[in-house]
C-alpha atoms as a PDB file:
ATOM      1  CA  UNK A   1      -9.525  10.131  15.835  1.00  0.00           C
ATOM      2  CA  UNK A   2     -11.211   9.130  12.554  1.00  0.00           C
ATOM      3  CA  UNK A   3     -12.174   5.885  12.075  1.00  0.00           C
ATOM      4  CA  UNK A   4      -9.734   3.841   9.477  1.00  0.00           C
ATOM      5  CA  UNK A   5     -11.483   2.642   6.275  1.00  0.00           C
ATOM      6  CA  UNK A   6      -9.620   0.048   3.592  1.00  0.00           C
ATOM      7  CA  UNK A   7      -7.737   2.906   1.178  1.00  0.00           C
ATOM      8  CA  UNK A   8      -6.258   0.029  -1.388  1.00  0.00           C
ATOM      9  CA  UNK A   9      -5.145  -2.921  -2.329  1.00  0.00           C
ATOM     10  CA  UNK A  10      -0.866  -3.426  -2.274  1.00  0.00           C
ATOM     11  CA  UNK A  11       0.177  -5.871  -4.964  1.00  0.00           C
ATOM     12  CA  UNK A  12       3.451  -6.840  -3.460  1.00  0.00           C
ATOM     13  CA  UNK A  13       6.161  -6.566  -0.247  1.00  0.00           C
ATOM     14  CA  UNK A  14       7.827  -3.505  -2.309  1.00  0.00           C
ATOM     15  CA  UNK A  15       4.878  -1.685  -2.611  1.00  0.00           C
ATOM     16  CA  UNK A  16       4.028  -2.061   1.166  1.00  0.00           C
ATOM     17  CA  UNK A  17       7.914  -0.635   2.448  1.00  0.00           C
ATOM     18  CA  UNK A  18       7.600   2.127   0.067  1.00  0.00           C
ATOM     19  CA  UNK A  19       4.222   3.130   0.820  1.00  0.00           C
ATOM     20  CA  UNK A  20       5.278   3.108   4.400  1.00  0.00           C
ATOM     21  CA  UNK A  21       8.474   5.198   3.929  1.00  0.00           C
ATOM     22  CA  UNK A  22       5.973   8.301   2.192  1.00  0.00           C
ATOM     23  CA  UNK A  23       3.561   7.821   4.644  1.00  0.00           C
ATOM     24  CA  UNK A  24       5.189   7.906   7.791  1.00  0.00           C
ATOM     25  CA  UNK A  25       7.357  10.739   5.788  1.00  0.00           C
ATOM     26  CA  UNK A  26       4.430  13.031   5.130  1.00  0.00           C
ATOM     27  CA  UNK A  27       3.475  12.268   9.005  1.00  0.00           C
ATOM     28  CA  UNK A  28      -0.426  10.885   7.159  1.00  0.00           C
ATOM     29  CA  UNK A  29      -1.578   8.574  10.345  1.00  0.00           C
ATOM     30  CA  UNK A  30      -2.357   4.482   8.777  1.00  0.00           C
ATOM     31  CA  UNK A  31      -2.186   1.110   9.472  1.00  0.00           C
ATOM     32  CA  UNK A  32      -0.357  -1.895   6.344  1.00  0.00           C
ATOM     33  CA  UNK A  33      -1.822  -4.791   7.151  1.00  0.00           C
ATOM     34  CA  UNK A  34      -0.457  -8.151   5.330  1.00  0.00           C
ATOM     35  CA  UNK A  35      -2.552 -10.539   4.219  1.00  0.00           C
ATOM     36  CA  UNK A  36       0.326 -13.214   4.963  1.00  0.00           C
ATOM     37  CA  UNK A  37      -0.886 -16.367   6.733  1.00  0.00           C
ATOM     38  CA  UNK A  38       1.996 -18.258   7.669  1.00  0.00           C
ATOM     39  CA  UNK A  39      -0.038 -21.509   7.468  1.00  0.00           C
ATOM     40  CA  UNK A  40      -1.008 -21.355   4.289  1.00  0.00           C
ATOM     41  CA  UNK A  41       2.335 -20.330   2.689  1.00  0.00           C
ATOM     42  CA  UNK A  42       1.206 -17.165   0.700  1.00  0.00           C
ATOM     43  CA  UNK A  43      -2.043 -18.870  -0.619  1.00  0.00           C
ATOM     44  CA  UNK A  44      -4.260 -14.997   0.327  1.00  0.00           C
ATOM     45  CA  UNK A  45      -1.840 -13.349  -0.809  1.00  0.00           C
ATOM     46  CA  UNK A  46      -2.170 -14.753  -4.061  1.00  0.00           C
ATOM     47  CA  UNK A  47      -5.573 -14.426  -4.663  1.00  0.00           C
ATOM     48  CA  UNK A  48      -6.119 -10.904  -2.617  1.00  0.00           C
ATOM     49  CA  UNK A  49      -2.793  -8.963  -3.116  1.00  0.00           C
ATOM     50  CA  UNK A  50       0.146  -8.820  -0.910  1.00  0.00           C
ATOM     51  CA  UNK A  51      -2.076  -6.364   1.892  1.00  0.00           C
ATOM     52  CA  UNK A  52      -3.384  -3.376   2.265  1.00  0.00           C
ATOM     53  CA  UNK A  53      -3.577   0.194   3.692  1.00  0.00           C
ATOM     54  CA  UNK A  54      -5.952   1.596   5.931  1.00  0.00           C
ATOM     55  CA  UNK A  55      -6.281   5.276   7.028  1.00  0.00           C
ATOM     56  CA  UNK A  56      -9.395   8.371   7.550  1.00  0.00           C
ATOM     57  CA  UNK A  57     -10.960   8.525   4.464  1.00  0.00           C
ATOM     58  CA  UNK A  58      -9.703  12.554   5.125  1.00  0.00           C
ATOM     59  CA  UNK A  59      -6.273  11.542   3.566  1.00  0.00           C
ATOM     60  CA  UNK A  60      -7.786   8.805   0.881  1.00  0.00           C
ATOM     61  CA  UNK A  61      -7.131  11.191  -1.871  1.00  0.00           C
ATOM     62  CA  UNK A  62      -3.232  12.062  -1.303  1.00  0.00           C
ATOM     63  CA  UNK A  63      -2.861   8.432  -0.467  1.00  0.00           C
ATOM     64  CA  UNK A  64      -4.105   7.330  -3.410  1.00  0.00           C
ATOM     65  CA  UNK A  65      -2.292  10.126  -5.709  1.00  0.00           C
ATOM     66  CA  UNK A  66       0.933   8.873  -3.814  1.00  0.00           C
ATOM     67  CA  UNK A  67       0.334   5.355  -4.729  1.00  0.00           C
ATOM     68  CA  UNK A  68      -0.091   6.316  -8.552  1.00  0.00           C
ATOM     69  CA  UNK A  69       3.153   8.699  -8.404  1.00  0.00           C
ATOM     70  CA  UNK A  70       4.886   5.299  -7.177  1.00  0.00           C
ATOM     71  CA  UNK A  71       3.286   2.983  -9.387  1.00  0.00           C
ATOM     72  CA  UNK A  72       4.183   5.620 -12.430  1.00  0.00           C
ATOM     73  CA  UNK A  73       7.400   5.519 -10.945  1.00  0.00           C
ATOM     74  CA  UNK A  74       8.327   1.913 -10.930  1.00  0.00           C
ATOM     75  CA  UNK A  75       6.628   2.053 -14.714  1.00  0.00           C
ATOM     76  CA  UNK A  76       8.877   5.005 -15.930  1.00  0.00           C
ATOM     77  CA  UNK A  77      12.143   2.827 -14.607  1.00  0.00           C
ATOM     78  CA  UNK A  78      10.850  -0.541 -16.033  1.00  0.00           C
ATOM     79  CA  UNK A  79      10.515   0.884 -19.211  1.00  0.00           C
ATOM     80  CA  UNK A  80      14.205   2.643 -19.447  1.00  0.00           C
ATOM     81  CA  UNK A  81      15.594  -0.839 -18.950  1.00  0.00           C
END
């Protein structure tokens, strides 16, 4: 098994569950890891991003081109409104 490497940074809870759905779609092995610290009330997360996604740096470059489809995406339907 590769060794899992930081891919990106996820700006928000969205991000994270749609990431997840593709991912675990396309069967591409990684690991979302919050930076939620129930302690401090979302204080990370507001300074580092909501998490982020770590997987072989073999499947860096279709994770990457998934997360800008999906970020396009979200663009594409903010802008019809």
């Amino acid at each position: 098994m590769n060794e899992y490497k930081k891919i990106l940074i996820l700006d928000n809870e969205i991000e994270a569950n749609i990431m997840e759905d593709i991912l675990k779609e396309r069967e591409i092995p990684h690991i979302i890891q919050s930076y939620h610290v129930p302690g401090y009330d979302g204080v990370f997360q507001f300074h580092m991003g909501w998490g982020h996604i770590e997987a072989s740096q073999e499947n860096k470059q279709e994770i990457l081109k998934i997360y800008e489809d999906v970020k396009n995406s979200s663009k594409d339907t903010n802008q019809k409104r």
